[in-house]
Protein backbone atom coordinates (compact mmCIF):
# COMPACT_ATOMS: atom_id res chain seq x y z
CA UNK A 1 -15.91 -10.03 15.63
CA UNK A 2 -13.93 -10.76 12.67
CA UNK A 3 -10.06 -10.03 12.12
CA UNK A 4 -9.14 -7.75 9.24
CA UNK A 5 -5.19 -7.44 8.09
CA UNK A 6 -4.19 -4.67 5.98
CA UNK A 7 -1.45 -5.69 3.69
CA UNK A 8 1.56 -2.88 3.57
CA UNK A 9 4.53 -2.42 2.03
CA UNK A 10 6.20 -0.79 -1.14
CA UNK A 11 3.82 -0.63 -4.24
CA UNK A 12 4.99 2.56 -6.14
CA UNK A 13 7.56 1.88 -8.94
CA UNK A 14 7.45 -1.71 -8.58
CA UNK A 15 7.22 -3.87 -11.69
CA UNK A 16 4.14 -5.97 -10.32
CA UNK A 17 2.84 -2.88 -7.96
CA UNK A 18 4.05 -5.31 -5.31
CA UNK A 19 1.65 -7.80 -5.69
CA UNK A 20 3.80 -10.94 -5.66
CA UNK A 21 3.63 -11.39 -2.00
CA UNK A 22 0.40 -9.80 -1.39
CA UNK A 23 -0.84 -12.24 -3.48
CA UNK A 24 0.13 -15.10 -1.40
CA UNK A 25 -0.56 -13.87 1.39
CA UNK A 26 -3.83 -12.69 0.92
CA UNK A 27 -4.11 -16.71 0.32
CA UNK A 28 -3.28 -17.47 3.69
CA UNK A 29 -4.94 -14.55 6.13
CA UNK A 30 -8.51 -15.61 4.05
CA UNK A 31 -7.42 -19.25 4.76
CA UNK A 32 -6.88 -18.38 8.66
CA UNK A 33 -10.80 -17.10 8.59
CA UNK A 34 -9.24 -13.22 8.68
CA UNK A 35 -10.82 -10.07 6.29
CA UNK A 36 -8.04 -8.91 4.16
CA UNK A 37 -7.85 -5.57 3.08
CA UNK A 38 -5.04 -4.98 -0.01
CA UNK A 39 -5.00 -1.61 -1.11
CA UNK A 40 -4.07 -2.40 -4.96
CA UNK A 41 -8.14 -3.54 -4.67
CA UNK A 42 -9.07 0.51 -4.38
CA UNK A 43 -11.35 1.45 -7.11
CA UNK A 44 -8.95 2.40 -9.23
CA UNK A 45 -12.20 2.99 -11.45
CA UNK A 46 -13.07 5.83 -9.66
CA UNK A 47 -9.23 7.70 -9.34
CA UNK A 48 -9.58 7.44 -13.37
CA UNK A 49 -13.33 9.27 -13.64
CA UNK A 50 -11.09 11.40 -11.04
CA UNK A 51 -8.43 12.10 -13.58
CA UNK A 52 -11.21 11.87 -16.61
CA UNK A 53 -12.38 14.93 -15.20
CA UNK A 54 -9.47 16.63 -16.18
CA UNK A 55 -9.71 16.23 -19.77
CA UNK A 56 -6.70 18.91 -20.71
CA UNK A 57 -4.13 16.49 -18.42
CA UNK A 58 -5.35 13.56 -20.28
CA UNK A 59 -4.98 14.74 -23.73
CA UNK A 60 -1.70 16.67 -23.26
CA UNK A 61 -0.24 13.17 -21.85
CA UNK A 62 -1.33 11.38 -24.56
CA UNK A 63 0.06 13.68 -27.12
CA UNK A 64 3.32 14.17 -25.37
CA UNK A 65 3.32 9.88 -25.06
CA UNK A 66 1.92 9.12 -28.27
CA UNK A 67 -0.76 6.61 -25.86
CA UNK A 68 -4.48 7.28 -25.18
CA UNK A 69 -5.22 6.98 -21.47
CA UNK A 70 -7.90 4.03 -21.68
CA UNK A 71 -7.40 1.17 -18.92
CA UNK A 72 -7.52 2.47 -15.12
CA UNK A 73 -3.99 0.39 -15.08
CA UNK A 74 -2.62 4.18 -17.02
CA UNK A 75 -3.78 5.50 -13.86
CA UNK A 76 -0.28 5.59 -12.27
CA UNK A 77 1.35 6.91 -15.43
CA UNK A 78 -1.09 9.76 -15.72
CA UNK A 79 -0.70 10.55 -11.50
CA UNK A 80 3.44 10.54 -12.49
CA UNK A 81 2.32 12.70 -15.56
CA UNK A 82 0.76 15.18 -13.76
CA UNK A 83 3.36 15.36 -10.91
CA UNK A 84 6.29 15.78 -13.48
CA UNK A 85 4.01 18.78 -15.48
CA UNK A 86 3.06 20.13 -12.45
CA UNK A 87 -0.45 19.89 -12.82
CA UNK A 88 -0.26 20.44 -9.04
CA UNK A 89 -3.66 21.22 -7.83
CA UNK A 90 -5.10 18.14 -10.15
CA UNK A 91 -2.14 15.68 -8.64
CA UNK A 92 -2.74 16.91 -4.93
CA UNK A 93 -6.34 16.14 -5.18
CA UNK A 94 -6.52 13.15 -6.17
CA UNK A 95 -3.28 12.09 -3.91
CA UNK A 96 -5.57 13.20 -0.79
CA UNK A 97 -8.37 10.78 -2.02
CA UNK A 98 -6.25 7.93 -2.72
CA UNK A 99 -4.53 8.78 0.78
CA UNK A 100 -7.28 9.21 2.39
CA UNK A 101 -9.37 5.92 1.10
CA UNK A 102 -6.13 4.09 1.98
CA UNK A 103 -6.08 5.39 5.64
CA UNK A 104 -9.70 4.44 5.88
CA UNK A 105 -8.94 0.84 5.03
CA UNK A 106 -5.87 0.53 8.08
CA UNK A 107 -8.91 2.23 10.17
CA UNK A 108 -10.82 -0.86 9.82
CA UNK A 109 -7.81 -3.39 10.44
CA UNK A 110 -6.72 -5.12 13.61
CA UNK A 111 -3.48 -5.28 12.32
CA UNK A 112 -1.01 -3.96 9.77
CA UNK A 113 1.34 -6.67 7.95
CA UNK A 114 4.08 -5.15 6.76
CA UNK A 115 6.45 -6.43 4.42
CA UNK A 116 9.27 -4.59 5.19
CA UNK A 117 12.24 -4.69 2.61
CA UNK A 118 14.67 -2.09 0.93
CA UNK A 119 11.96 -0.34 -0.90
CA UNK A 120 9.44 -0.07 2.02
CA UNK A 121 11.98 1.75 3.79
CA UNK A 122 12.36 4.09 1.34
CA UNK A 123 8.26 4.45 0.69
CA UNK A 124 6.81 7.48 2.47
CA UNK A 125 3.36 5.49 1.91
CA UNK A 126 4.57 1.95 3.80
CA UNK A 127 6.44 4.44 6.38
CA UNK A 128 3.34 6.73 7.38
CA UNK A 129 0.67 3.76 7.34
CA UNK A 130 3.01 1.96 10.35
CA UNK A 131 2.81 5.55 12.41
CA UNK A 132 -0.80 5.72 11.41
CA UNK A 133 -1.86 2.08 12.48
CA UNK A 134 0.41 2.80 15.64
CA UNK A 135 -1.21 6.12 16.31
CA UNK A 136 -4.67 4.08 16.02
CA UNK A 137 -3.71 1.83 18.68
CA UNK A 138 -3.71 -0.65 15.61
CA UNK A 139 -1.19 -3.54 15.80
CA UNK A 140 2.12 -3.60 13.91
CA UNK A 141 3.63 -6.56 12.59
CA UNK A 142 6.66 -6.06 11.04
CA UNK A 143 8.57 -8.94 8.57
CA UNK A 144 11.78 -8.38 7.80
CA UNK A 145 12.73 -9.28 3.83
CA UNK A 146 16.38 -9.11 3.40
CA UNK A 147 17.01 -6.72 6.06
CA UNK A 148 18.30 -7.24 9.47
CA UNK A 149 16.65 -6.04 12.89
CA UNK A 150 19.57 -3.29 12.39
CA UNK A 151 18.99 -1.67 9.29
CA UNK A 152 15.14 -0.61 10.31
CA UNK A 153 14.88 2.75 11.87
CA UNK A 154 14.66 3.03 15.30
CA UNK A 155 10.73 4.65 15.18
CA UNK A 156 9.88 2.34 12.94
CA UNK A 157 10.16 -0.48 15.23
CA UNK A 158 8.94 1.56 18.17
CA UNK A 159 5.55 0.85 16.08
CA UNK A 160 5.77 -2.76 16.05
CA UNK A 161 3.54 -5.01 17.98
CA UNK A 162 5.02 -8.03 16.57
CA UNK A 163 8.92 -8.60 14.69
CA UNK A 164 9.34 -11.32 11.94
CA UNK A 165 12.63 -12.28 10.66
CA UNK A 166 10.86 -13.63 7.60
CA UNK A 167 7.71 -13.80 6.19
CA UNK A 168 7.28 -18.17 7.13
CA UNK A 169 8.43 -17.17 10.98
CA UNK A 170 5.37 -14.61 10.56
CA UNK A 171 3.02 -16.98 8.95
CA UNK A 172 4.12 -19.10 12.07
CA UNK A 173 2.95 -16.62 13.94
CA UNK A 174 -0.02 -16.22 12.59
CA UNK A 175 -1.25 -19.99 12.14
CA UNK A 176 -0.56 -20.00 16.01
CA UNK A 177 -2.08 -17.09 17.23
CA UNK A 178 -5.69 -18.76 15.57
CA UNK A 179 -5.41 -22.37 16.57
């Protein structure tokens, strides 16, 4: 059976959606042999026929931002759009599917990788996939980015399988738990 990794961490509000380190280390869990699941690789194709469907959201934010929604990249400017102009029952649905296609994707891991800095602790997305991969008796690694073992919350590492002070001890790790 093959391994799968599900890359976590803060994505929301983040100039490069945090793909700098996901990025690289998508590299090295495909160079280990592992199945890497990153969930910036959603079809974001799909959320935008999602929000095409609501036509009226899509015009008023392009009138009220002098920009036509075109490129599925608008996609999180329209979501924020919709939250801020309470467009609530058009937001909430298409939340639950991008939730719930996320969830599916830690369902199908053997472990969560978790890069765990200032703004994962303070993303309710990072935070409730470690409880969810926990609760799915799926492992935890946690790597610490500029944070010490003290400044993560006490449940947080009651999830963890595995603790990295840094994201080489964790590749470390990793290259020895294969060989």
């Amino acid at each position: 059976m093959s391994k799968r990794v599900y890359l976590a961490g803060a994505m929301s509000g983040l100039s490069d959606n945090g793909g700098g380190w996901r990025d690289i280390y998508y590299q090295f869990f495909r160079g280990l042999g592992w199945e890497v699941s990153d969930p910036r690789e959603l079809n974001t194709e799909h959320y935008a026929m999602l929000v095409g469907g609501y036509r009226f959201i899509v015009e008023d934010f392009a009138v009220k931002n002098n920009k036509s929604y075109s490129e599925p990249s608008d996609l999180i400017k329209i979501l924020r759009f919709m939250r801020d102009s309470n467009y609530n029952e058009a937001y909430f649905k298409i939340m639950k599917q991008i939730i719930n296609d996320d969830l599916k994707l830690i369902r199908n891991s053997n472990v969560l990788f978790v890069y765990l800095d200032k703004a994962a602790l303070s993303s309710a997305g990072t935070l409730g996939e470690i409880t969810y991969a926990y609760s799915n008796d799926i492992d935890v690694a946690l790597v610490l980015v500029d944070l010490e073992k003290k400044d993560v919350p006490d449940w947080v590492l009651g999830c963890a399988s595995m603790l990295a002070p840094s994201l080489e001890k964790a590749k470390e790790f990793f290259t020895l738990l294969v060989s």
